[in-house]
N, C-alpha and C. Protein backbone atom coordinates (compact mmCIF):
# COMPACT_ATOMS: atom_id res chain seq x y z
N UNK A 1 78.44 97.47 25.13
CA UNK A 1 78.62 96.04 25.29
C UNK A 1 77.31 95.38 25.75
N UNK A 2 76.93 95.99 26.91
CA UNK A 2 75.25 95.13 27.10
C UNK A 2 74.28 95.33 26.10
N UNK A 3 74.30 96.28 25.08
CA UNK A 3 72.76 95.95 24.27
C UNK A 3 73.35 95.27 23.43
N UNK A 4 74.77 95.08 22.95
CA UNK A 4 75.44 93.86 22.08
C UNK A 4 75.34 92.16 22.74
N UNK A 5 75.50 92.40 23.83
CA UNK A 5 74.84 91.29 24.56
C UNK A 5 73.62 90.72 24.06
N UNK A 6 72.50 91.41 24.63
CA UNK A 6 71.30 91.92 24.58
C UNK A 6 70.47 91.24 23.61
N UNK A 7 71.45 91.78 22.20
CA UNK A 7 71.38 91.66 20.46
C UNK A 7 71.48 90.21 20.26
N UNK A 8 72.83 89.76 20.65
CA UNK A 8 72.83 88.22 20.62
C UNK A 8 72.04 87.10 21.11
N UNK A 9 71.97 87.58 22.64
CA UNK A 9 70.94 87.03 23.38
C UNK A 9 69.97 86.26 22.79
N UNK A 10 69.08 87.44 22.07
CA UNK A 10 67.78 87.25 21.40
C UNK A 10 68.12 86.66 20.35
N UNK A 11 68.91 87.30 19.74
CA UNK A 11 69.11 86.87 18.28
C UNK A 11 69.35 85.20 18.22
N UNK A 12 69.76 85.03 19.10
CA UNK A 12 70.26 83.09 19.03
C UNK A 12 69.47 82.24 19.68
N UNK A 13 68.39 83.55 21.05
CA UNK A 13 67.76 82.27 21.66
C UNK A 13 68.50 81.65 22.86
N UNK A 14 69.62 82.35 23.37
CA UNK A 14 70.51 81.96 24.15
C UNK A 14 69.88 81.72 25.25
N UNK A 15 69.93 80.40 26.10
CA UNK A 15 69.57 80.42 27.51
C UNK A 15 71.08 80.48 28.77
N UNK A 16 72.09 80.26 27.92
CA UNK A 16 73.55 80.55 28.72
C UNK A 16 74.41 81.55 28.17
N UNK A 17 74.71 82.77 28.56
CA UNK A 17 75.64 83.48 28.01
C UNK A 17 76.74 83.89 29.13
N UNK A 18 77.48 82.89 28.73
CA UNK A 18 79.15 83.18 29.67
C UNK A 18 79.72 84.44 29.68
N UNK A 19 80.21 85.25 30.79
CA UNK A 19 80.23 86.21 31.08
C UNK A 19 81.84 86.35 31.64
N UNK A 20 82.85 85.98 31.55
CA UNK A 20 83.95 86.16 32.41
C UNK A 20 84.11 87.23 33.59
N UNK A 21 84.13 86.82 35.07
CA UNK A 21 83.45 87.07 36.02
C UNK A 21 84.93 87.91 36.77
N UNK A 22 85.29 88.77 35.81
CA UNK A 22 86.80 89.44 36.43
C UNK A 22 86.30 90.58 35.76
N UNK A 23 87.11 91.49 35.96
CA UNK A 23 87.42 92.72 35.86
C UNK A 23 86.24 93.46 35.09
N UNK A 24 86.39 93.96 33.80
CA UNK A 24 84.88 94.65 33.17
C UNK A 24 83.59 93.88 32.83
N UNK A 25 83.97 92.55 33.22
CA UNK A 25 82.89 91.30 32.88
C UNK A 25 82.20 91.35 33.97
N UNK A 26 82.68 91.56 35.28
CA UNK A 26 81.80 91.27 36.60
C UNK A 26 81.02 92.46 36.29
N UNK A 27 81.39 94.03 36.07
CA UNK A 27 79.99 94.81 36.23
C UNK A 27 79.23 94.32 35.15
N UNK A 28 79.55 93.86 34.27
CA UNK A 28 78.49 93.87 32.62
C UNK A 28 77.82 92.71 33.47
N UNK A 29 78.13 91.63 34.20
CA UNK A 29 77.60 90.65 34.95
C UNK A 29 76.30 91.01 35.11
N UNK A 30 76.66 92.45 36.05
CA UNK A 30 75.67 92.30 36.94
C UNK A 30 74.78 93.74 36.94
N UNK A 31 75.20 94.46 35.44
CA UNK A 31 74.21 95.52 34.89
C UNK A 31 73.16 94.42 34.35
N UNK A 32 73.63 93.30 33.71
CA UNK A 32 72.83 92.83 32.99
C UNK A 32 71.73 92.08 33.19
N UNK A 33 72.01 91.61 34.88
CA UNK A 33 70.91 90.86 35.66
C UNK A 33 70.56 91.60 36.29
N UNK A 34 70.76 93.01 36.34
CA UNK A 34 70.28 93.59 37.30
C UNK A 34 68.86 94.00 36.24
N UNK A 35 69.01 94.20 34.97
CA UNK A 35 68.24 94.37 33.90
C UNK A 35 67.07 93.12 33.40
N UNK A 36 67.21 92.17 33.50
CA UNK A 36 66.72 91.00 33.66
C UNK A 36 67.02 89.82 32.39
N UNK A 37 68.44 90.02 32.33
CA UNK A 37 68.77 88.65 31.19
C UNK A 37 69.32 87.89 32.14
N UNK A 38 68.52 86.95 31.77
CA UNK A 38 68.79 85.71 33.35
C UNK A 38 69.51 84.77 32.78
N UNK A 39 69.61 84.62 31.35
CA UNK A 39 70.77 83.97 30.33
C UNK A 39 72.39 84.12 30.99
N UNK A 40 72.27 85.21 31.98
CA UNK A 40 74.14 85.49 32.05
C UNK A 40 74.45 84.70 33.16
N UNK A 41 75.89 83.88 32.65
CA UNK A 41 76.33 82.70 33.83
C UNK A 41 77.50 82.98 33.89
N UNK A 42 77.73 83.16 35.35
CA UNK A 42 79.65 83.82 35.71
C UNK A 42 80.42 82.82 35.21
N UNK A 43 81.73 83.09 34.97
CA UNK A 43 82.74 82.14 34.93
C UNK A 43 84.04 82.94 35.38
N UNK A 44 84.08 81.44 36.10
CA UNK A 44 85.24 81.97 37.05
C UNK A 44 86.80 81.11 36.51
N UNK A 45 87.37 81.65 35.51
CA UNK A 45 89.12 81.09 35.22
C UNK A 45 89.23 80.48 36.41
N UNK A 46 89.70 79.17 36.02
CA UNK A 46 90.97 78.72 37.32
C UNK A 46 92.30 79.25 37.10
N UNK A 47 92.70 79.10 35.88
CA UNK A 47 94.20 78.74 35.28
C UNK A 47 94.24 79.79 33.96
N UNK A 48 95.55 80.34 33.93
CA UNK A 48 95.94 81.36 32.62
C UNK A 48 94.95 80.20 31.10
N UNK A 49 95.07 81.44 30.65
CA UNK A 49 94.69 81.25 29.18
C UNK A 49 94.93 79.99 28.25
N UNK A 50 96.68 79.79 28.15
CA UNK A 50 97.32 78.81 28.08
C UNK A 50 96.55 77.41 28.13
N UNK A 51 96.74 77.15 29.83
CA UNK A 51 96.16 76.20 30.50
C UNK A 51 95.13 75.68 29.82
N UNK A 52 94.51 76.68 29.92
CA UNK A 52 92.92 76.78 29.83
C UNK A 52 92.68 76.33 28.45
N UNK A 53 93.15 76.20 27.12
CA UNK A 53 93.33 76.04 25.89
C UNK A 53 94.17 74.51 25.50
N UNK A 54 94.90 74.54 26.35
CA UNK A 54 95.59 73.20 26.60
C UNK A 54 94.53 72.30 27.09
N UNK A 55 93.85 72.43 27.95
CA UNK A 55 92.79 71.37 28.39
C UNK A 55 92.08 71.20 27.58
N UNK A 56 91.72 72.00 26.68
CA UNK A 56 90.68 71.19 25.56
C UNK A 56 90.93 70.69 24.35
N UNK A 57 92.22 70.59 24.34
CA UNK A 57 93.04 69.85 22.84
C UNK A 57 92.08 68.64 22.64
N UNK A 58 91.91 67.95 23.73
CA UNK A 58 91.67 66.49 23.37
C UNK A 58 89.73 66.77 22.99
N UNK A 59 89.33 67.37 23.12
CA UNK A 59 87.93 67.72 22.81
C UNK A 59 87.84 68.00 21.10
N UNK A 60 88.64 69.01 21.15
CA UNK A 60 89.12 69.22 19.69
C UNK A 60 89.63 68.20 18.92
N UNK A 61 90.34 67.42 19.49
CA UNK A 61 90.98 66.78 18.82
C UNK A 61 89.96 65.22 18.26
N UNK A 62 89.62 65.04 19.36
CA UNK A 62 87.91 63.98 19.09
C UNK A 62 87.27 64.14 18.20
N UNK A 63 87.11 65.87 17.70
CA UNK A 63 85.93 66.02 17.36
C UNK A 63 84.77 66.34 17.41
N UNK A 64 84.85 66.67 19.09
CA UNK A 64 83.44 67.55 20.01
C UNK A 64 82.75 68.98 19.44
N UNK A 65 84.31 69.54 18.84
CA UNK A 65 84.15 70.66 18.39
C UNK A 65 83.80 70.87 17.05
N UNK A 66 82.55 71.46 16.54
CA UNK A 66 82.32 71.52 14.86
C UNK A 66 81.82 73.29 14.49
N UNK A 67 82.13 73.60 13.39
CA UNK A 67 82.03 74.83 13.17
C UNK A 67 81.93 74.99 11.47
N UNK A 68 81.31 75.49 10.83
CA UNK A 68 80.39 75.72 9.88
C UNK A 68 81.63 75.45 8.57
N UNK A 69 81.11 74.98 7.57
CA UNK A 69 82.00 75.00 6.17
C UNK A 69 82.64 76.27 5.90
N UNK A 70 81.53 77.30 6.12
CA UNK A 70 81.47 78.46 5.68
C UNK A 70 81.01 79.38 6.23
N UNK A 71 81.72 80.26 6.96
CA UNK A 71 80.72 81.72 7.30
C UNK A 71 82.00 82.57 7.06
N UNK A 72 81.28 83.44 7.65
CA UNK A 72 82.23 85.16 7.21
C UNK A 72 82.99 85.45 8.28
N UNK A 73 82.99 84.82 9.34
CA UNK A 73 84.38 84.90 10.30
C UNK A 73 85.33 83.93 10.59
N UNK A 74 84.97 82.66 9.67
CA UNK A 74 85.39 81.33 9.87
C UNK A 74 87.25 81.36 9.82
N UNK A 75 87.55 82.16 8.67
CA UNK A 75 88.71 82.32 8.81
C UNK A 75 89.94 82.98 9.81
N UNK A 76 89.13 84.40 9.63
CA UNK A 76 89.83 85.18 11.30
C UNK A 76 90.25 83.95 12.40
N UNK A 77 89.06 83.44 12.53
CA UNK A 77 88.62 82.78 13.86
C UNK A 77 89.60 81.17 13.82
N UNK A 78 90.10 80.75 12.48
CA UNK A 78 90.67 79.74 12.58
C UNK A 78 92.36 80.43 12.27
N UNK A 79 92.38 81.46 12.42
CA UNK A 79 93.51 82.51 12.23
C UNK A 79 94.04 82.08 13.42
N UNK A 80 93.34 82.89 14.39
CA UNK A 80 93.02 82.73 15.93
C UNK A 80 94.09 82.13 16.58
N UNK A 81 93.36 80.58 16.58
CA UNK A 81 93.41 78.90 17.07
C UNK A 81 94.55 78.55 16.84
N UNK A 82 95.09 79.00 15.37
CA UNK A 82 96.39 78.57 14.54
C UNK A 82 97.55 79.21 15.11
N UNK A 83 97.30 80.59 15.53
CA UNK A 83 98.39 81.28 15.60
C UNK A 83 98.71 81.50 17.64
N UNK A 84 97.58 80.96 18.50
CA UNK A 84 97.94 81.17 19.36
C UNK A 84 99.03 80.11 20.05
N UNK A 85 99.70 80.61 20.92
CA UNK A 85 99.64 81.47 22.17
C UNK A 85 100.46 82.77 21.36
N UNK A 86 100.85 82.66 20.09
CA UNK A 86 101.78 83.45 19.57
C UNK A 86 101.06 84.64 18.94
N UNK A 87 99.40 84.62 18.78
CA UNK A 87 99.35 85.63 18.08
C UNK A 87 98.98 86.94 18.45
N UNK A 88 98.74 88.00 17.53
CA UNK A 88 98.15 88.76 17.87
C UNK A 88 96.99 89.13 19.05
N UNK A 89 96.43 87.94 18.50
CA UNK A 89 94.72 88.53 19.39
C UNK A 89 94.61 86.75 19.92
N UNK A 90 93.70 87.38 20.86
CA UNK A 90 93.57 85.48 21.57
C UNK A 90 92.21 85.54 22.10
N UNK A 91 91.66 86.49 22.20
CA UNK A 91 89.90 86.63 22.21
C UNK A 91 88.75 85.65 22.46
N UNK A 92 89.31 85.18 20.96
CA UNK A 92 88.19 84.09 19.99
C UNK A 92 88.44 83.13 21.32
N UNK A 93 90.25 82.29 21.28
CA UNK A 93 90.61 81.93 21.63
C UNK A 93 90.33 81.42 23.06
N UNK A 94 90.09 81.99 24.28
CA UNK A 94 90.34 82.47 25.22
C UNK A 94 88.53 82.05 25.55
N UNK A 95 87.59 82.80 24.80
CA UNK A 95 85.95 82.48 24.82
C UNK A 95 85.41 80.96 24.52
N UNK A 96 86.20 80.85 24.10
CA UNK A 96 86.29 78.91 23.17
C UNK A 96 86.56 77.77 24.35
N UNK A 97 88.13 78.87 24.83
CA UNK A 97 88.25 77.46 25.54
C UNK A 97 87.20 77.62 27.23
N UNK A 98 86.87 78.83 27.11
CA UNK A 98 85.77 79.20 28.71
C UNK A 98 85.02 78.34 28.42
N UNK A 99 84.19 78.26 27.10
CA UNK A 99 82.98 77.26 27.05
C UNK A 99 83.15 76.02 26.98
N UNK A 100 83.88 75.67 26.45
CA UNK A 100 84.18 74.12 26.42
C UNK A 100 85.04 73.43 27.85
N UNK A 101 85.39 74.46 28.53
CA UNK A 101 85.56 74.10 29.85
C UNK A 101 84.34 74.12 30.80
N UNK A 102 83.70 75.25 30.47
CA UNK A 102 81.90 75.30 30.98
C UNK A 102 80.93 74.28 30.80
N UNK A 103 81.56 73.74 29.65
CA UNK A 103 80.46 72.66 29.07
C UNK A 103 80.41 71.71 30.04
N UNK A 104 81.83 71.02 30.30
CA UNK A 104 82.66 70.08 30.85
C UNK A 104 82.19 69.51 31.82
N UNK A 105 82.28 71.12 33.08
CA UNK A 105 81.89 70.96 34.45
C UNK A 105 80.30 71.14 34.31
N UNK A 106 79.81 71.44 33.09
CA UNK A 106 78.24 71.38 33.53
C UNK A 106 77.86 69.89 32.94
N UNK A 107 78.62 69.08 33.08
CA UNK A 107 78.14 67.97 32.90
C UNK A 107 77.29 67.04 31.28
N UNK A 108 77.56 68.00 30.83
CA UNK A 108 76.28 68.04 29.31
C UNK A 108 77.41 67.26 28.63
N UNK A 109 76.61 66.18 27.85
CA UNK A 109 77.29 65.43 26.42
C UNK A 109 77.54 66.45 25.34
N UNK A 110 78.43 66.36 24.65
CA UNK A 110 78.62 67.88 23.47
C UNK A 110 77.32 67.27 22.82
N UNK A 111 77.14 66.22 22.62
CA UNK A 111 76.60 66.06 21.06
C UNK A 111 74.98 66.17 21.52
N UNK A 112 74.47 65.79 22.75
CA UNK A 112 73.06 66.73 23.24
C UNK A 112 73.01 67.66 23.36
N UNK A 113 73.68 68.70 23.40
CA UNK A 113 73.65 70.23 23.25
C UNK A 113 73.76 70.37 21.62
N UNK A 114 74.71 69.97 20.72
CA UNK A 114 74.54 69.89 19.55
C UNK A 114 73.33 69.91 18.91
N UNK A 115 72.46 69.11 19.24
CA UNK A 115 70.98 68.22 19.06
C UNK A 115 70.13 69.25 19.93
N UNK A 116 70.95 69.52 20.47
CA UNK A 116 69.59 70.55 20.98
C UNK A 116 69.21 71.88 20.18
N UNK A 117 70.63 72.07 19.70
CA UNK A 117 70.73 73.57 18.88
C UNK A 117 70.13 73.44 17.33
N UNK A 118 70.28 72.09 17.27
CA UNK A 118 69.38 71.74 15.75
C UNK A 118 68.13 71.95 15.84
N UNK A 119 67.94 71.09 16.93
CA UNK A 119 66.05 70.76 17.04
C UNK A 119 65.59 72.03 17.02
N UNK A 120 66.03 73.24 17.82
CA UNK A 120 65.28 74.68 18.00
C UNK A 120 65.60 75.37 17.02
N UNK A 121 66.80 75.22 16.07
CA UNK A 121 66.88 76.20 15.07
C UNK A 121 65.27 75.62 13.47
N UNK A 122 65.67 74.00 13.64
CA UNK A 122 64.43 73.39 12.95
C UNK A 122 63.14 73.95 13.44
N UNK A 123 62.73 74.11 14.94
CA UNK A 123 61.72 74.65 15.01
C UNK A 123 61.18 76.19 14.93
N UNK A 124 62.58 76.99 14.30
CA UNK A 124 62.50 78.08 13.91
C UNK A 124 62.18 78.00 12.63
N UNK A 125 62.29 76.97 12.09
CA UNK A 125 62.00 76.91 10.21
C UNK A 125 63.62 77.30 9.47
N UNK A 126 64.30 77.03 10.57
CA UNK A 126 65.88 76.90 9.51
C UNK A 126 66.13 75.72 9.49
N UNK A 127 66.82 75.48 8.58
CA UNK A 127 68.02 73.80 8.28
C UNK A 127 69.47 74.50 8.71
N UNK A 128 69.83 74.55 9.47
CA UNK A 128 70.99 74.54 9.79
C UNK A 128 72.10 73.49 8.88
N UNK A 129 72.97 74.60 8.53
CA UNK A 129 74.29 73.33 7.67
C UNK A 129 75.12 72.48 8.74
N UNK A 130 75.27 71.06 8.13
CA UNK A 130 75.76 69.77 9.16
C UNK A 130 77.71 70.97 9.24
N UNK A 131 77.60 71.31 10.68
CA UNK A 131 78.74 71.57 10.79
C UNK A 131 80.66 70.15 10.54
N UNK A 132 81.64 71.07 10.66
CA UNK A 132 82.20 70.17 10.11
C UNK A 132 82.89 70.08 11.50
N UNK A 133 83.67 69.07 11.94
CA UNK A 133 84.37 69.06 13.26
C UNK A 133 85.61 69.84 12.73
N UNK A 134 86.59 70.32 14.01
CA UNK A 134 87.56 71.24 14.41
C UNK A 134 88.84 70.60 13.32
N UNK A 135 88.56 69.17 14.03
CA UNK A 135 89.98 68.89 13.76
C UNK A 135 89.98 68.03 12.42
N UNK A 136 88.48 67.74 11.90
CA UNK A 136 88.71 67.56 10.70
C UNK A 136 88.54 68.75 9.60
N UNK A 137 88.20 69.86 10.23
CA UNK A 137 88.30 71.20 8.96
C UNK A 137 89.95 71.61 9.48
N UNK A 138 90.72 71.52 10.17
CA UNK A 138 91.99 71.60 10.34
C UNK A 138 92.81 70.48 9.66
N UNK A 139 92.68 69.61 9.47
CA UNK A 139 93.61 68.72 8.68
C UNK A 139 93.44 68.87 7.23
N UNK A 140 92.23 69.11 6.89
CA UNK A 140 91.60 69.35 5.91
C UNK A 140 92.28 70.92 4.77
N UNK A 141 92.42 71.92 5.58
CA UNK A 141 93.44 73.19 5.84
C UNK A 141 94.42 72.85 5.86
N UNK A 142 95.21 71.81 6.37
CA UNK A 142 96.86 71.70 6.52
C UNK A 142 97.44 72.57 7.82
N UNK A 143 96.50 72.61 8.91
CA UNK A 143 96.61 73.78 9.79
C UNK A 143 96.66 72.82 11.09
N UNK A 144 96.52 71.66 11.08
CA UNK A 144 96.68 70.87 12.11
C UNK A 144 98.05 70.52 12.47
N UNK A 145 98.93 70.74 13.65
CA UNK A 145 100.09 70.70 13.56
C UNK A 145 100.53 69.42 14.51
N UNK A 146 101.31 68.84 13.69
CA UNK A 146 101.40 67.33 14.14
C UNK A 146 102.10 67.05 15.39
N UNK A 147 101.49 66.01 16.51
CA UNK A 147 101.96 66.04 17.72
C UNK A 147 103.54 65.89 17.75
């Protein structure tokens, strides 16, 4: 798990990598700073999973949230979203709503962090594709389920 860390880390350029600060997350915490990725930031759950997924409907639902036309996990991952609290796996789920609750309390506008992730991937010499928002690639799907 830490050189998969590690992998991403670099690979994205990450200066925050949320860490869930319970059970096998607190040692990976703190193998990993003890190692020197200073990228890793605890998070501490207030509230079950649920909760925690429930609070960010309205983020989603705005539009805060955007995620690619197309990639190779896009589906699993909107599998996920669709099928929880009922499904199988809640993972994706569960990491989604940590950050966008992380975002929240760290005070940041989505759409300057957005802008931020452009500007550095541009100054890597990529064009990043204009992601599409949550809840308009969900209506779009027929996967948006009406209040």
């Amino acid at each position: 798990m830490k050189r998969v860390v590690r992998e991403q880390c670099k690979a994205f350029d990450a200066n925050v990598v949320l860490i869930e600060d319970k059970a096998s997350g607190t040692q990976l915490i703190q193998e990993l700073v003890a190692e020197g990725v200073h990228a890793v930031t605890r998070y501490q759950p207030q509230t079950d999973k649920i909760m925690r997924m429930h609070a960010q409907t309205a983020m989603i639902e705005n539009g805060f949230v955007h995620l690619p036309k197309e990639a190779g996990w896009l589906a699993e991952y909107l599998h996920e979203l669709t099928a929880f609290p009922k499904g199988k796996h809640d993972d994706q789920v569960d990491s989604t709503a940590q950050m966008l609750d992380w975002f929240k309390r760290a005070g940041q506008e989505p759409q300057d962090w957005m802008w931020l992730q452009y500007r550095r991937a541009q100054a890597r010499g990529q064009e990043p594709a204009r992601p599409e928002p949550l809840s308009v690639m969900a209506r779009r799907l027929g996967i948006l389920r009406p209040l």
